[in-house]
C-alpha atoms as a PDB file:
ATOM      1  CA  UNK A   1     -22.774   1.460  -1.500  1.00  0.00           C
ATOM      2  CA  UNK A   2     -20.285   1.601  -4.151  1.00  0.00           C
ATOM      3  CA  UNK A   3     -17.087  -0.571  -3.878  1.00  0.00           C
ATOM      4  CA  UNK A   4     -14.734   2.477  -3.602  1.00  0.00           C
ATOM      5  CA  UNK A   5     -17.073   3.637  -0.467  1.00  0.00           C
ATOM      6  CA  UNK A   6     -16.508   0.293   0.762  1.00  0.00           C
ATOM      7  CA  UNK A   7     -12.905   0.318   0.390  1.00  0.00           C
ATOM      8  CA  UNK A   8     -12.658   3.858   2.082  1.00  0.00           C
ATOM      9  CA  UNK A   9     -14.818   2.866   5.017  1.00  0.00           C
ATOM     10  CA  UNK A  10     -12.672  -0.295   5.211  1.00  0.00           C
ATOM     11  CA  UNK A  11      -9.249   1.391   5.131  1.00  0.00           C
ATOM     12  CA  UNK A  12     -10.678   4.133   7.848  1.00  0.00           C
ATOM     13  CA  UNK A  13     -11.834   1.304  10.166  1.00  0.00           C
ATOM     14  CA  UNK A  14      -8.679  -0.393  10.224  1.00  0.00           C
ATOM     15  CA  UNK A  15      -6.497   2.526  10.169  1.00  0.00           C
ATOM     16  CA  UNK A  16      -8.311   3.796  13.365  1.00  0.00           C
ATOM     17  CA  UNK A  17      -8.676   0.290  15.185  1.00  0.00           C
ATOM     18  CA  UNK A  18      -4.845   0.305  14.904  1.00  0.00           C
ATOM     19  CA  UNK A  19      -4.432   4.212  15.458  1.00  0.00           C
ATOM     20  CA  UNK A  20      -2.523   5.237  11.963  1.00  0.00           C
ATOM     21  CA  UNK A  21      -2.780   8.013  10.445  1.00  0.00           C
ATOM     22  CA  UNK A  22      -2.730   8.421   6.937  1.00  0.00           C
ATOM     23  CA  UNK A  23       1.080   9.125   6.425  1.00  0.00           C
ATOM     24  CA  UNK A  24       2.025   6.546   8.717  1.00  0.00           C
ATOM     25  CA  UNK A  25       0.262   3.846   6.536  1.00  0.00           C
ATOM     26  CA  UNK A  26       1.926   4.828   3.435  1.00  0.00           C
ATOM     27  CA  UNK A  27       4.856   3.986   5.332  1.00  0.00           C
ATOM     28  CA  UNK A  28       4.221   0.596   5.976  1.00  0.00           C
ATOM     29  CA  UNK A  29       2.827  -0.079   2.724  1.00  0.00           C
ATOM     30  CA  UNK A  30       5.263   1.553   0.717  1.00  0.00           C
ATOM     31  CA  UNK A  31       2.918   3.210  -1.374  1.00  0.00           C
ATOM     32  CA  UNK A  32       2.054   7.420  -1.858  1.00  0.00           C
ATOM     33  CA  UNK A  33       0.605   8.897   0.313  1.00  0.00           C
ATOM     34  CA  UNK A  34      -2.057  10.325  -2.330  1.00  0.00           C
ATOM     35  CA  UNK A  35      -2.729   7.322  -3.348  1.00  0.00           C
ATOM     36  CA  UNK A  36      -3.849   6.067   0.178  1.00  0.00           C
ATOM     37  CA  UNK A  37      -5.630   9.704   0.187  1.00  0.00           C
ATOM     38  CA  UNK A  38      -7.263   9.161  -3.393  1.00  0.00           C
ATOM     39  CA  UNK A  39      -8.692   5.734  -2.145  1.00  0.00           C
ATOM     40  CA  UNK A  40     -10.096   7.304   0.846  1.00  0.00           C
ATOM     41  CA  UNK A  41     -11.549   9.745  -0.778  1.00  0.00           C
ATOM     42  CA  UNK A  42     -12.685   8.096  -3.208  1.00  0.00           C
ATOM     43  CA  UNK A  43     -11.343  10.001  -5.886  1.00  0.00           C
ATOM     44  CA  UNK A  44     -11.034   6.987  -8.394  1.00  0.00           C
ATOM     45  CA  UNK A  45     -13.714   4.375  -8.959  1.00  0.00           C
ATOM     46  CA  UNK A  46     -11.140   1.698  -9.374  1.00  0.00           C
ATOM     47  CA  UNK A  47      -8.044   0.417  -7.014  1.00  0.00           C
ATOM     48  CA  UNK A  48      -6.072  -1.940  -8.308  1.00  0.00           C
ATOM     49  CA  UNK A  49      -5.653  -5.254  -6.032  1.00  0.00           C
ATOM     50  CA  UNK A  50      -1.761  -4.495  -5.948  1.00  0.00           C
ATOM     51  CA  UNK A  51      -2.488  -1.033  -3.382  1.00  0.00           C
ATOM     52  CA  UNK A  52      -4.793  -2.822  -1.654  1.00  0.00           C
ATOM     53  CA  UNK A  53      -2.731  -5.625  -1.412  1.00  0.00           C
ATOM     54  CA  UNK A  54       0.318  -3.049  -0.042  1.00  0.00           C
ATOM     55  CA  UNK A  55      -1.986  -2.021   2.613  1.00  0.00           C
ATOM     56  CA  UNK A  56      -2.988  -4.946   3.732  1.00  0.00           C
ATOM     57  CA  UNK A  57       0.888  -5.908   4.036  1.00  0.00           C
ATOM     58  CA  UNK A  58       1.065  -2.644   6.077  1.00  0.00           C
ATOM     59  CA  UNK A  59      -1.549  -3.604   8.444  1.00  0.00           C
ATOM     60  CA  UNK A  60      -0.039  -7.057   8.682  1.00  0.00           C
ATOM     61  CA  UNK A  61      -3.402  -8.542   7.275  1.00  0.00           C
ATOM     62  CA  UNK A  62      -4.226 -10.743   4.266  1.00  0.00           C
ATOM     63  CA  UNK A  63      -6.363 -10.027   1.876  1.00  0.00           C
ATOM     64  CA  UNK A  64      -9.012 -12.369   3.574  1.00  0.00           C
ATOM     65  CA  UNK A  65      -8.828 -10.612   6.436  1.00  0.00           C
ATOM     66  CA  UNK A  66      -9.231  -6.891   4.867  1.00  0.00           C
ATOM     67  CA  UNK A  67     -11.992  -7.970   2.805  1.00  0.00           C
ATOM     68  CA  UNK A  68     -13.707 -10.056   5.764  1.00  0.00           C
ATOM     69  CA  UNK A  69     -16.191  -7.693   5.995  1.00  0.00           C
ATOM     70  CA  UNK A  70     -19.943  -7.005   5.869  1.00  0.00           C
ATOM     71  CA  UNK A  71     -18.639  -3.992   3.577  1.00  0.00           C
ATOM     72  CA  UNK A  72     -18.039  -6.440   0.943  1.00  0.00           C
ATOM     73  CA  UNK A  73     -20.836  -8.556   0.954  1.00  0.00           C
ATOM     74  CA  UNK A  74     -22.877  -9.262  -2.180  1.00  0.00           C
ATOM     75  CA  UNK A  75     -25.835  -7.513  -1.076  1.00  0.00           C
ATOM     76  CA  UNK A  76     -24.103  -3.892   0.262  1.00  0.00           C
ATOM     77  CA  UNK A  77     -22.307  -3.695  -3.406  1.00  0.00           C
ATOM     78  CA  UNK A  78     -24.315  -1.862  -6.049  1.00  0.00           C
ATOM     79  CA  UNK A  79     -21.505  -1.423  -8.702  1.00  0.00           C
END
């Protein structure tokens, strides 16, 4: 899978383990809400570390913890 797939699946699976929707998480990460949209959608192949560092703030995560998972292992990324 491509890195933005991974980071949309990601994002999905911890937005529904902690039952947010969308809006809500552009609340507590103080960024758009398209932008949270446009990385779920994967409407850009890129995402800065700063958003995804916002949403991890949101979720009350760090970055270890977003990106602890099989998602992002070497062998799942083809980009």
């Amino acid at each position: 899978m491509t890195l933005a797939e991974a980071l949309s699946l990601r994002i999905n699976q911890l937005m529904e383990e902690r039952n947010l929707t969308q809006y809500r998480l552009a609340q507590l990460s103080g960024l758009a809400e398209t932008t949270i949209a446009d990385i779920r959608k994967m409407r850009n192949k890129g995402t800065n570390i700063q958003n995804i560092n916002a949403i991890a703030q949101g979720l009350e995560i760090d970055l270890t913890e977003f990106f602890n998972s099989p998602l992002f292992s070497r062998e799942n990324i083809i980009d």
